[in-house]
N, C-alpha and C. Protein backbone atom coordinates (compact mmCIF):
# COMPACT_ATOMS: atom_id res chain seq x y z
N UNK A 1 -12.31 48.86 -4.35
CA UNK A 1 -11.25 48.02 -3.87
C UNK A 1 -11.53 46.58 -4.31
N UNK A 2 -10.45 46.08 -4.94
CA UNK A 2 -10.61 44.30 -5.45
C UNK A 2 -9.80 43.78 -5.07
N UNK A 3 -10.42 42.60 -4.39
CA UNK A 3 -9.02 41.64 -3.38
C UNK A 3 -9.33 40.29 -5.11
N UNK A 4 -7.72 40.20 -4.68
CA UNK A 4 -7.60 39.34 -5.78
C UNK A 4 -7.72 37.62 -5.07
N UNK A 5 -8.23 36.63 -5.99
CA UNK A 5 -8.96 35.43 -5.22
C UNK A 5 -7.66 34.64 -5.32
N UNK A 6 -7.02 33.80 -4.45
CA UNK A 6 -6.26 33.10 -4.37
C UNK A 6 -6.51 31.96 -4.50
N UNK A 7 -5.74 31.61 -5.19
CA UNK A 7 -5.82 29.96 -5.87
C UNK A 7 -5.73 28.86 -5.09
N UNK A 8 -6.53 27.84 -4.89
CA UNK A 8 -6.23 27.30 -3.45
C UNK A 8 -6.08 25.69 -4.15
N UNK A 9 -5.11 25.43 -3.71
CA UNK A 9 -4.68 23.81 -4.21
C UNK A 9 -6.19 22.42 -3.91
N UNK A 10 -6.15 21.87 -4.66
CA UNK A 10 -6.86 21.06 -4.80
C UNK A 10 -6.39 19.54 -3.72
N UNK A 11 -7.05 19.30 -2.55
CA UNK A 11 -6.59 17.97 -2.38
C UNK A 11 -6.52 17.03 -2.52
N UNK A 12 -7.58 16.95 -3.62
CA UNK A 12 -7.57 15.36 -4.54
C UNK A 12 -6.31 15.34 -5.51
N UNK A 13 -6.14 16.57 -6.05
CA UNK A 13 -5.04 16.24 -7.07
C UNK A 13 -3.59 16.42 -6.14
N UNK A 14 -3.48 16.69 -5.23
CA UNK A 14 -2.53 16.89 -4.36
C UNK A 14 -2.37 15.08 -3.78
N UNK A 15 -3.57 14.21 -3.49
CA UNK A 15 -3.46 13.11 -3.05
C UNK A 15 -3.44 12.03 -3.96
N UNK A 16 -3.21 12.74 -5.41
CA UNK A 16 -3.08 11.48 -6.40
C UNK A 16 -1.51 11.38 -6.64
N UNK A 17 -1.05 13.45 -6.70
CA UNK A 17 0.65 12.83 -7.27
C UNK A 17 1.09 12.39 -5.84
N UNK A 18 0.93 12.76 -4.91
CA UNK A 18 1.38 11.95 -3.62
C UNK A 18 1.51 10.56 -3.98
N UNK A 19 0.73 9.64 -4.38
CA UNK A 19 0.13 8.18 -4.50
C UNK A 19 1.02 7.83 -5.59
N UNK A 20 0.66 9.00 -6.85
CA UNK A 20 1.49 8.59 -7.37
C UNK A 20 3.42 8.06 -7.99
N UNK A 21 3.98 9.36 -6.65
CA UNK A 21 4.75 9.54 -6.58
C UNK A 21 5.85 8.16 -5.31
N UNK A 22 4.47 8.01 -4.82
CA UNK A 22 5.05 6.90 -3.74
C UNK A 22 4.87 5.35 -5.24
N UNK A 23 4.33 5.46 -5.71
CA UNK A 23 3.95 3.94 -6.41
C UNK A 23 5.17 3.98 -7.18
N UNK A 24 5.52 4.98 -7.67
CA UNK A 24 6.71 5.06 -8.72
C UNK A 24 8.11 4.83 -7.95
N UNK A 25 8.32 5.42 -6.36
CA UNK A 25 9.38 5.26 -6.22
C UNK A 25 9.47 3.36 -5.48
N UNK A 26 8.29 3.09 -5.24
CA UNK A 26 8.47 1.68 -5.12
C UNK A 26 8.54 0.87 -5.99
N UNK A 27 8.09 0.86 -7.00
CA UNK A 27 8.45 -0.01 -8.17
C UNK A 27 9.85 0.38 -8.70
N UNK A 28 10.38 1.60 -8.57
CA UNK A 28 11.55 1.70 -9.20
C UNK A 28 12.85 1.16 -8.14
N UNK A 29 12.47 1.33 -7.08
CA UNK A 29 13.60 -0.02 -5.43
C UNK A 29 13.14 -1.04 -6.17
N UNK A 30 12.02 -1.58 -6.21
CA UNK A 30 11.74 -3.29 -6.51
C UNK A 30 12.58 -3.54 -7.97
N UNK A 31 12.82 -2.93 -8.97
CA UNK A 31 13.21 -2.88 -9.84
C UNK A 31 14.77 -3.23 -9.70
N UNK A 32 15.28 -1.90 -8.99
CA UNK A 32 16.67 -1.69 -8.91
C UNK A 32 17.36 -3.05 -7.76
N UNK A 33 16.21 -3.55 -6.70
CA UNK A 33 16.83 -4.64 -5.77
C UNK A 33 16.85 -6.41 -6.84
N UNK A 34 16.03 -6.08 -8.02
CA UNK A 34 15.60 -7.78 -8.66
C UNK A 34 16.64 -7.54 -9.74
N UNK A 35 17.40 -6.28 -11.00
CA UNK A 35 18.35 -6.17 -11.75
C UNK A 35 18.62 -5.50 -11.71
N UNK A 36 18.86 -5.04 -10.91
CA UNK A 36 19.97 -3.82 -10.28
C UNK A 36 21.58 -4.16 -10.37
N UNK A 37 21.57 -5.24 -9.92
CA UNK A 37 22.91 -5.95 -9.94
C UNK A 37 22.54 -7.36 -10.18
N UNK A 38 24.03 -8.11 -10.46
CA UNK A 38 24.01 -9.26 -10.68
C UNK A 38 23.61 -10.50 -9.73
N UNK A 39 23.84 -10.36 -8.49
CA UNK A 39 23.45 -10.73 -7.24
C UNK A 39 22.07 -11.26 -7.04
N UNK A 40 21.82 -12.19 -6.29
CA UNK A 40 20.45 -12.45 -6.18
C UNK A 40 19.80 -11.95 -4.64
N UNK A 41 19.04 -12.09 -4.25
CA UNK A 41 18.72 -11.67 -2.94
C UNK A 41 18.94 -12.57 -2.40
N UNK A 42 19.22 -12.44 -1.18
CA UNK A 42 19.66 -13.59 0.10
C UNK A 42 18.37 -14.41 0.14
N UNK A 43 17.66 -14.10 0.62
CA UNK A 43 16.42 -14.87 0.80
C UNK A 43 16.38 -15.96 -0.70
N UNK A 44 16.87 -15.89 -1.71
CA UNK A 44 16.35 -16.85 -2.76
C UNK A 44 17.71 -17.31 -2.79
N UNK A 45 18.92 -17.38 -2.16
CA UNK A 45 20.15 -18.52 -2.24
C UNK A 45 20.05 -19.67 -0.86
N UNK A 46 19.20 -19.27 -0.07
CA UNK A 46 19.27 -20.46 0.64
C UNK A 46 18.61 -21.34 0.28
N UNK A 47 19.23 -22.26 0.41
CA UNK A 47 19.04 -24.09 -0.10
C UNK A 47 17.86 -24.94 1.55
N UNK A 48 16.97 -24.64 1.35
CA UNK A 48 15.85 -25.63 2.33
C UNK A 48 16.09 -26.87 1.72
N UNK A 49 15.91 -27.85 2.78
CA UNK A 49 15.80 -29.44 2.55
C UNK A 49 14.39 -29.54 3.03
N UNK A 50 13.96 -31.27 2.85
CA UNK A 50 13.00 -31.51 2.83
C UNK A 50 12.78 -31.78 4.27
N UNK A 51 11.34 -31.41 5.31
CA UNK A 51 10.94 -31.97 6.59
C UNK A 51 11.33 -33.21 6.73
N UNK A 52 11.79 -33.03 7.97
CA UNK A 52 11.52 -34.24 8.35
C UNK A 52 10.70 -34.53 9.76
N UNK A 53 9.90 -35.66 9.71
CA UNK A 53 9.02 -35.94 10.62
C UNK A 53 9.44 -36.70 11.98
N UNK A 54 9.36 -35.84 13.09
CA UNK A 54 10.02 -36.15 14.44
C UNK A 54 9.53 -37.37 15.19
């Protein structure tokens, strides 16, 4: 009788495309939110003035 050996996933290579799969889909949002469109982000159209001292 031969039990056949089952292949058992690796968790290092299981925790790299994980890593890698998260790095890719964040650079590709950061990508798509900076020329994605023509638009700029809110945060970089507001106009700050200079302090003034009370």
């Amino acid at each position: 009788m031969s039990y056949k050996r089952r292949n058992k996933i690796d968790l290092f290579s299981l925790l790299l495309v994980a890593v890698a799969m998260g790095l890719s889909l964040t650079v590709a949002y950061q990508f798509h939110l900076f020329y994605g469109n023509g638009a700029l982000p809110v945060a970089s159209e507001l106009a700050v003035g200079p302090a003034k001292d009370g």
